[in-house]
Protein backbone atom coordinates (compact mmCIF):
# COMPACT_ATOMS: atom_id res chain seq x y z
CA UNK A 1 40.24 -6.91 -15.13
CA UNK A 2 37.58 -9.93 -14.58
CA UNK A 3 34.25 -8.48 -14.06
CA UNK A 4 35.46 -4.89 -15.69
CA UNK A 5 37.23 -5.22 -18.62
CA UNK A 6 35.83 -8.97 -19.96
CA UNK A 7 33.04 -10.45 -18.56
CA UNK A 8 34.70 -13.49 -17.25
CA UNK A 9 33.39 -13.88 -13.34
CA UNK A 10 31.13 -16.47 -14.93
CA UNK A 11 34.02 -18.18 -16.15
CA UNK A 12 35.87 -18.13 -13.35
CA UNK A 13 32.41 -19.44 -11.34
CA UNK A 14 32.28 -22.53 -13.41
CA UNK A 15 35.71 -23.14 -13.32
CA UNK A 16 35.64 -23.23 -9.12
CA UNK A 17 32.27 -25.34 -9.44
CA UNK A 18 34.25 -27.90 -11.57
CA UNK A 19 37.81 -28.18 -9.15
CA UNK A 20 35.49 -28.17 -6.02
CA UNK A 21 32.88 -30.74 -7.24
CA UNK A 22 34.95 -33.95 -5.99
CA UNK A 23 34.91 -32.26 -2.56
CA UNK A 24 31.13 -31.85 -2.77
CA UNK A 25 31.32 -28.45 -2.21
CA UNK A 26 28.68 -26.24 -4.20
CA UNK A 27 29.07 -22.82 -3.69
CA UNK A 28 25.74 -20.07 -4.01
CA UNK A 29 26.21 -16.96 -6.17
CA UNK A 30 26.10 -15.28 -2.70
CA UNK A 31 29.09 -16.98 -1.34
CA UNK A 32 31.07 -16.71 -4.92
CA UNK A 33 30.73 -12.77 -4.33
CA UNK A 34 31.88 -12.96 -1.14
CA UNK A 35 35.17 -13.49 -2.24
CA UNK A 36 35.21 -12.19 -5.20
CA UNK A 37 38.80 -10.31 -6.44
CA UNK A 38 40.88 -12.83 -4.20
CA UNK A 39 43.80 -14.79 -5.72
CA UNK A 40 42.46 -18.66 -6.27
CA UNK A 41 44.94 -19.62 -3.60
CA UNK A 42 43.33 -17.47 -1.24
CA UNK A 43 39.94 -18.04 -2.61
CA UNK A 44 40.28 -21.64 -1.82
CA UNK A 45 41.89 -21.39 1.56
CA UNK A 46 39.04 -19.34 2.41
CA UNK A 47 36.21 -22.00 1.43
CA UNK A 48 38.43 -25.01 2.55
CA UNK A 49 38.84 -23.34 5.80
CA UNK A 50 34.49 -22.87 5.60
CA UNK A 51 34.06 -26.37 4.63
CA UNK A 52 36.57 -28.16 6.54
CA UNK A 53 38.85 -29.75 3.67
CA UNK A 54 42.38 -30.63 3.89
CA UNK A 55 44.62 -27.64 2.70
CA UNK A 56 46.58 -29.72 1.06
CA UNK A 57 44.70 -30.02 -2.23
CA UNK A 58 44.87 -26.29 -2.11
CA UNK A 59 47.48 -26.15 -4.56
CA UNK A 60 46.01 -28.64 -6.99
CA UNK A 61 42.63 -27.34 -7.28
CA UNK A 62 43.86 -23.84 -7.48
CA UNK A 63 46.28 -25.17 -10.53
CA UNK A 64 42.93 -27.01 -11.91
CA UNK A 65 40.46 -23.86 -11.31
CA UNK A 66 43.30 -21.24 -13.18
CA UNK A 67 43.50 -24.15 -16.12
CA UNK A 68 40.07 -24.29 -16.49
CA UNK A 69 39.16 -20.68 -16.08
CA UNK A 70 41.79 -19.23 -18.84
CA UNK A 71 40.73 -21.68 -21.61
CA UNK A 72 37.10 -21.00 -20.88
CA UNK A 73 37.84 -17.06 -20.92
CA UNK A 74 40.03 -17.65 -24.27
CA UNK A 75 37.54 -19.38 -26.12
CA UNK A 76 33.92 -17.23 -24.34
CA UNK A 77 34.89 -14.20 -22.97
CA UNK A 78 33.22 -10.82 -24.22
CA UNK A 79 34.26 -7.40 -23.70
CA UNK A 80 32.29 -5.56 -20.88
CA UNK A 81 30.26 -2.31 -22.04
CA UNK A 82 32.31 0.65 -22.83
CA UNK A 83 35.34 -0.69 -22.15
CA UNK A 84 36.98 1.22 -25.28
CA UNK A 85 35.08 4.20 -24.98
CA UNK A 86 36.42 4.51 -21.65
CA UNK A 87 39.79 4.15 -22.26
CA UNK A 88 39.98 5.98 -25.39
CA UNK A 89 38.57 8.81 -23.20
CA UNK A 90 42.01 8.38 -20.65
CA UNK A 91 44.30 7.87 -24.01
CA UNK A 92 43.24 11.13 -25.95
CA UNK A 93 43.96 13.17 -22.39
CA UNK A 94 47.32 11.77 -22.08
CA UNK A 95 46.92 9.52 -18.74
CA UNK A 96 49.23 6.91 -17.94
CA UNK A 97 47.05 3.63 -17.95
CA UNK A 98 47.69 0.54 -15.78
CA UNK A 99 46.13 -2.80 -14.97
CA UNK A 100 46.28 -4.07 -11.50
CA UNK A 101 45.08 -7.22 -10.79
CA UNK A 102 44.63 -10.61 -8.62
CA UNK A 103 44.39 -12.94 -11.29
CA UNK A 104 47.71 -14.58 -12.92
CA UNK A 105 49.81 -12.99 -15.60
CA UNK A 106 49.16 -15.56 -17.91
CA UNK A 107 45.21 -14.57 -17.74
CA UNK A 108 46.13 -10.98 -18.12
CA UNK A 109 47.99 -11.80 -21.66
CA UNK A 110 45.08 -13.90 -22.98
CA UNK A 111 42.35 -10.99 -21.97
CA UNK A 112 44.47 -7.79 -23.55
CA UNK A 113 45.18 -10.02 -26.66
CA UNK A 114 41.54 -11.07 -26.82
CA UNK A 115 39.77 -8.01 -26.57
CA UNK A 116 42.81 -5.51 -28.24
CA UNK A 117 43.89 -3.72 -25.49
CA UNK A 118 47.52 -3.59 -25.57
CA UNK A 119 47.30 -0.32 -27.15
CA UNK A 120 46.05 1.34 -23.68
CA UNK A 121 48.15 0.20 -21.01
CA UNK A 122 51.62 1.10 -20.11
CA UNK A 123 51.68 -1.04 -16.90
CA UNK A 124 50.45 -3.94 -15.49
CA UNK A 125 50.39 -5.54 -12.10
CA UNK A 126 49.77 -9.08 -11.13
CA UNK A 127 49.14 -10.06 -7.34
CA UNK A 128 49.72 -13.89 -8.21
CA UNK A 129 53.10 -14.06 -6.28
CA UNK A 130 52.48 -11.14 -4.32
CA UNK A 131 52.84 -11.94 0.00
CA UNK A 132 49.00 -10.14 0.06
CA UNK A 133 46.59 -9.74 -2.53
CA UNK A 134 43.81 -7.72 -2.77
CA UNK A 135 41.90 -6.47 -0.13
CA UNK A 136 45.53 -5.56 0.34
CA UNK A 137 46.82 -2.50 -1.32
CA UNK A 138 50.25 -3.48 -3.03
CA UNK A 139 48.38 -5.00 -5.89
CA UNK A 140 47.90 -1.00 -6.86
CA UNK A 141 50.67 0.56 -4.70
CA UNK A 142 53.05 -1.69 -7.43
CA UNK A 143 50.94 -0.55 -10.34
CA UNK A 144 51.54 3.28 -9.31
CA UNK A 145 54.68 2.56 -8.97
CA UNK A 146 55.42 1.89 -12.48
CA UNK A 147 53.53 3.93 -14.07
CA UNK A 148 55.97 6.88 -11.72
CA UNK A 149 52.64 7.91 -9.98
CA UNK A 150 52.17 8.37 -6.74
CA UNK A 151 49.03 7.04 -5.38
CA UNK A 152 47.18 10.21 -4.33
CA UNK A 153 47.17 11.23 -8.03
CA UNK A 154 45.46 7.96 -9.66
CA UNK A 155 41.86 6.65 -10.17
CA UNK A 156 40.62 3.33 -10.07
CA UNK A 157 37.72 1.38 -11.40
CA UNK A 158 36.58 -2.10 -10.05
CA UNK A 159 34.12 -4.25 -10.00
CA UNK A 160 34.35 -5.74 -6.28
CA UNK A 161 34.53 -5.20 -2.81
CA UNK A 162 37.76 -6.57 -1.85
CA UNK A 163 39.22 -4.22 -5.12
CA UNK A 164 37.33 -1.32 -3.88
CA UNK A 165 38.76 -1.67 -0.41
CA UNK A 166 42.10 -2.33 -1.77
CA UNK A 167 42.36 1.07 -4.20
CA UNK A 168 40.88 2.98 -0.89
CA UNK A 169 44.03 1.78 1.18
CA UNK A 170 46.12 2.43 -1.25
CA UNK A 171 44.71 6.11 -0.86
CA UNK A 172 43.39 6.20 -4.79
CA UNK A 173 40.33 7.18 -5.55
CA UNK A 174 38.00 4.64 -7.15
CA UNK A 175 35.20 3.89 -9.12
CA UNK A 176 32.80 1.35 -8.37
CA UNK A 177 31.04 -0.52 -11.37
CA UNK A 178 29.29 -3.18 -9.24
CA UNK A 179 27.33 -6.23 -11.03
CA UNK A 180 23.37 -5.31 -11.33
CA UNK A 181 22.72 -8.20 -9.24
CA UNK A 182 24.92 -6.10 -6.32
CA UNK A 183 24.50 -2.77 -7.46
CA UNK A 184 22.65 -1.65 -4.38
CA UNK A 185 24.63 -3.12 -1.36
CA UNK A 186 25.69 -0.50 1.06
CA UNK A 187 29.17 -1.49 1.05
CA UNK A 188 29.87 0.12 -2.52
CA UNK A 189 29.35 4.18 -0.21
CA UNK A 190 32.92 4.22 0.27
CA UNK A 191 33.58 4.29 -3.52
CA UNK A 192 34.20 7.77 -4.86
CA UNK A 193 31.07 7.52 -7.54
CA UNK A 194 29.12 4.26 -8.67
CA UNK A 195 28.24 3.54 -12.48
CA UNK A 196 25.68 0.73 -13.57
CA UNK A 197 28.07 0.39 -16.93
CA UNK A 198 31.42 2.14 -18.38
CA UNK A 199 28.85 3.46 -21.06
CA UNK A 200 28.29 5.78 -18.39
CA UNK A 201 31.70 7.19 -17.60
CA UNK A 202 31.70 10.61 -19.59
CA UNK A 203 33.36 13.86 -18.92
CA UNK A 204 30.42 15.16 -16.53
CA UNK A 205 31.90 12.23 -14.38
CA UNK A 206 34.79 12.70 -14.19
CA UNK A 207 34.57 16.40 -13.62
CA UNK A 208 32.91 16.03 -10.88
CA UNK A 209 35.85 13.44 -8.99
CA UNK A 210 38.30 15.76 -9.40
CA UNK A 211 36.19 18.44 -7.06
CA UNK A 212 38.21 18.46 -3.38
């Protein structure tokens, strides 16, 4: 969803700058896409743990960071390109369509509302009170499973390592629509195809995934 359908990751950046400021922690756009696609509780273990700060403000700032990022994604965010051109392709060839994702239910209502979506998806899947989040696979594995699909029939599309690595455990296949900034980092080769945009996601494309 962030970084995919709605250009939000700069939401979400701010947000993290603005909870971790008081802790004097200022993050580089390299170390944001490190851990880019964890859960915010998990996000700020992660850099707590880096930096040395007391866990127990984990749960605060993560509150403060979630706060922050929704009402900044409610009032800026835009749709990414091709988002409805892709899914209108899935919709007119009868796929099932479901949204699997780390960030909180209450973020996934605000984005489908904003940008019209509801139409598309049968399913969705939050990891927010799942015991493992993405890299982990159950994010999807949960998303398959209501959708009655079993994972060796679906196809994925994300925006981020730890979602890429995630869909591949969950033994989907997956593509990768990387940020330009990251578009040619070797970790993306274990991604079933790579697109700069979703305006590039046409039937040549995804003839050519469904070869053995």
């Amino acid at each position: 969803m962030d970084g995919l359908l709605i250009d939000s990751e700069p939401y979400w950046r701010e947000a993290a700058n603005e909870a971790l400021q008081p802790f004097g922690i200022v993050l580089t756009p390299e170390q944001h896409h490190l851990t880019t696609g964890l859960r915010t509780k998990e996000w700020l273990e992660y850099w707590f743990n880096f930096f040395r700060i007391d866990g127990r403000f984990v749960k605060q700032t993560g509150e403060s960071i979630v706060r922050y990022a929704v009402e900044k994604i409610k009032q800026n965010g835009e749709a990414m390109p091709g988002i409805d051109q892709a899914l209108l392709f899935f919709k007119e060839k009868h796929f099932k369509l479901g949204l699997a994702t780390s960030s909180p239910p209450a973020l996934i209502k605000v984005v489908t509302e904003k940008l019209q979506l509801e139409k598309y998806f049968q399913a969705y899947s939050s990891a927010e009170n799942l015991p493992f989040s993405k890299p982990h696979p159950q994010v999807y594995l949960d998303c398959a499973r209501l959708l009655d699909a079993s994972p060796l029939t679906c196809l994925c599309f994300e925006d981020s390592v730890n979602g890429l690595i995630s869909a591949k455990a969950a033994r989907m296949k997956c593509v990768i629509v990387p940020a330009k900034e990251q578009f040619d980092l070797p970790h993306w080769g274990i991604a079933d195809t790579k697109l700069s945009s979703l305006l590039e996601w046409n039937e040549s494309v995804f003839s050519a995934l469904q070869a053995p």
